[in-house]
Protein backbone atom coordinates (compact mmCIF):
# COMPACT_ATOMS: atom_id res chain seq x y z
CA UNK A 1 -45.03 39.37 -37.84
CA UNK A 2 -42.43 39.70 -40.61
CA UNK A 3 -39.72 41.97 -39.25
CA UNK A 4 -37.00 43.35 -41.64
CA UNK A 5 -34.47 42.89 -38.82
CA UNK A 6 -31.97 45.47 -40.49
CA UNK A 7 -33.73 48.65 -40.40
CA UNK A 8 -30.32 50.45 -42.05
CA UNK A 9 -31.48 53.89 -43.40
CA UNK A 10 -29.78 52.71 -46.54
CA UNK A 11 -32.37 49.96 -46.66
CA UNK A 12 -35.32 52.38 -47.81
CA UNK A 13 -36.26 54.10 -50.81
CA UNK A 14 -38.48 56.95 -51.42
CA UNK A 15 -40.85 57.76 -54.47
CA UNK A 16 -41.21 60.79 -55.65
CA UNK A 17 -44.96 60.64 -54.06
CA UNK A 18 -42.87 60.33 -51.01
CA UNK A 19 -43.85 56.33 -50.66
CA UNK A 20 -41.64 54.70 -48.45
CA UNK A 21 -40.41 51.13 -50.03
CA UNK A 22 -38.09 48.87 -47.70
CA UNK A 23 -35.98 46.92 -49.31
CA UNK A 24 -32.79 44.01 -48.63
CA UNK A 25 -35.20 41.35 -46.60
CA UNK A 26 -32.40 39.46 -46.30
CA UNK A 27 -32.32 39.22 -42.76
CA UNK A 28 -35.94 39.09 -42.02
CA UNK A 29 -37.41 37.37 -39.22
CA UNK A 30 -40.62 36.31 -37.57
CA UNK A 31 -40.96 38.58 -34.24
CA UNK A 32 -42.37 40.91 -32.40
CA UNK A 33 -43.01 44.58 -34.43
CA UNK A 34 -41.84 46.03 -30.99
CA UNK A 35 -38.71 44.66 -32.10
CA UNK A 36 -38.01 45.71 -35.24
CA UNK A 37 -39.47 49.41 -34.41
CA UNK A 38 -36.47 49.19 -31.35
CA UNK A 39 -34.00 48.21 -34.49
CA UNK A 40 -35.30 50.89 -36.56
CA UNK A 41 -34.60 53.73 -33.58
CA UNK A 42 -31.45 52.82 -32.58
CA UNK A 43 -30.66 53.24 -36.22
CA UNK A 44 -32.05 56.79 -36.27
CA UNK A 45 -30.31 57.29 -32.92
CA UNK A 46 -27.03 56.62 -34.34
CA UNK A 47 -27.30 58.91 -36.90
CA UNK A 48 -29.62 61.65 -35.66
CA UNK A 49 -28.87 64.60 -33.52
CA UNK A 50 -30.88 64.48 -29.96
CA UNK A 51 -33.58 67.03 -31.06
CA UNK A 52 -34.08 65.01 -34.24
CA UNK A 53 -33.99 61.72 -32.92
CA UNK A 54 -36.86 63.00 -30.48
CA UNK A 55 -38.67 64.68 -32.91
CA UNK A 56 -38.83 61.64 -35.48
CA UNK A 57 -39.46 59.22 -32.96
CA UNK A 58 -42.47 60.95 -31.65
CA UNK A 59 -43.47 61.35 -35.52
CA UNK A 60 -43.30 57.92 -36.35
CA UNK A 61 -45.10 56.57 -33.50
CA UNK A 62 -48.27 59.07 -33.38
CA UNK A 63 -48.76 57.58 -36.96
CA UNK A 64 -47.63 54.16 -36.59
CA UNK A 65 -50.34 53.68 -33.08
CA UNK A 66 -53.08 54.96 -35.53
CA UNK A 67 -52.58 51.96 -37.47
CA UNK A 68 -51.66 49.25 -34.97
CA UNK A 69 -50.77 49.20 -31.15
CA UNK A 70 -47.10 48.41 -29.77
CA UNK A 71 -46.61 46.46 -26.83
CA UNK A 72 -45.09 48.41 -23.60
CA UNK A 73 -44.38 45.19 -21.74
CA UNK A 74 -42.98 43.33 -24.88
CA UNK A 75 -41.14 47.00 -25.44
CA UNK A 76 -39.43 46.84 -21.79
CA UNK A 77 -38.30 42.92 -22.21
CA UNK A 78 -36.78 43.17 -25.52
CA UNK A 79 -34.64 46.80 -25.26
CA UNK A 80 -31.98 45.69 -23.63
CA UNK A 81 -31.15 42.50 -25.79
CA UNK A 82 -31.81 44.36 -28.67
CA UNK A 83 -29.93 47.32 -28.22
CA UNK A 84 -26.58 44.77 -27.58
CA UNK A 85 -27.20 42.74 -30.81
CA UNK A 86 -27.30 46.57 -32.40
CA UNK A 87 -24.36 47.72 -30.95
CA UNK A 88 -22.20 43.90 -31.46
CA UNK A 89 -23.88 44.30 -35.05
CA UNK A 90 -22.16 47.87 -35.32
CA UNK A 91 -18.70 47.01 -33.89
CA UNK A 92 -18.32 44.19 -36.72
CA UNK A 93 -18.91 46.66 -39.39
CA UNK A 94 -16.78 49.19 -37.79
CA UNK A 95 -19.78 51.78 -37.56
CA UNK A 96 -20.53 54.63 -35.06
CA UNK A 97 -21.98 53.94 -31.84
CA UNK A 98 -25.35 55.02 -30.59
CA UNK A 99 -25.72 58.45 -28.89
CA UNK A 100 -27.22 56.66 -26.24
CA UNK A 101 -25.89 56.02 -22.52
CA UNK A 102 -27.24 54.39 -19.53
CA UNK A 103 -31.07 53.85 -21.33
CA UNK A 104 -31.60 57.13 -21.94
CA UNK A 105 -32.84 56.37 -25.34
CA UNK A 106 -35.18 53.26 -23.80
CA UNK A 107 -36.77 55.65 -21.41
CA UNK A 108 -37.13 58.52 -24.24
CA UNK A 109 -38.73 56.08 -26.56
CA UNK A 110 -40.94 55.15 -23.65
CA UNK A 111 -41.75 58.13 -22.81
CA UNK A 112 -43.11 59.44 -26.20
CA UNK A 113 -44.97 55.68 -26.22
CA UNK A 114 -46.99 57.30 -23.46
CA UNK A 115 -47.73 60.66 -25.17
């Protein structure tokens, strides 16, 4: 799949239908969706409060899964490697870090997979 690969809030636009329009493909990719869905949480997560970041996530995947399936076992492999490129990506730019310690997000995310 084509994968935006910088899933920066700032990097969507919204219609006044309320269309969502992604935009800046400048570091687009072939990969796995599981990855770029990982990119685009950790991006909500270092932004969002807890209860929001929950709430979202389990929002956006109950209507992403109605269209197509994510991968658990491509989902497990690729966290961890993806979350450091996130956080190396931050510390260039001199941005916030995640909310996130120890997984907690990973097993979250996983956990609302399963729901």
């Amino acid at each position: 799949s084509i994968c935006h690969s910088d899933n920066n809030p700032k990097n969507y636009l919204v219609d006044a239908d309320d269309k969502y329009f992604m935009i800046d493909f400048s570091d687009w990719i072939y990969d796995f969706p599981e990855k770029d869905v990982i990119r685009f949480f950790l991006f909500w997560a270092s932004i969002f409060s807890q209860n929001r970041l929950n709430e979202s996530i389990k929002t956006f995947l109950k209507v992403y899964q109605q269209k197509s399936t994510l991968e658990k076992t491509i989902w497990i492999s690729s966290f961890q490697s993806i979350e450091n490129e996130f956080d190396e990506r931050r510390k260039k730019f001199h941005k916030k870090e995640i909310l996130a310690t120890n997984g907690q997000i990973h097993s979250e995310m996983l956990d609302l997979m399963d729901e």
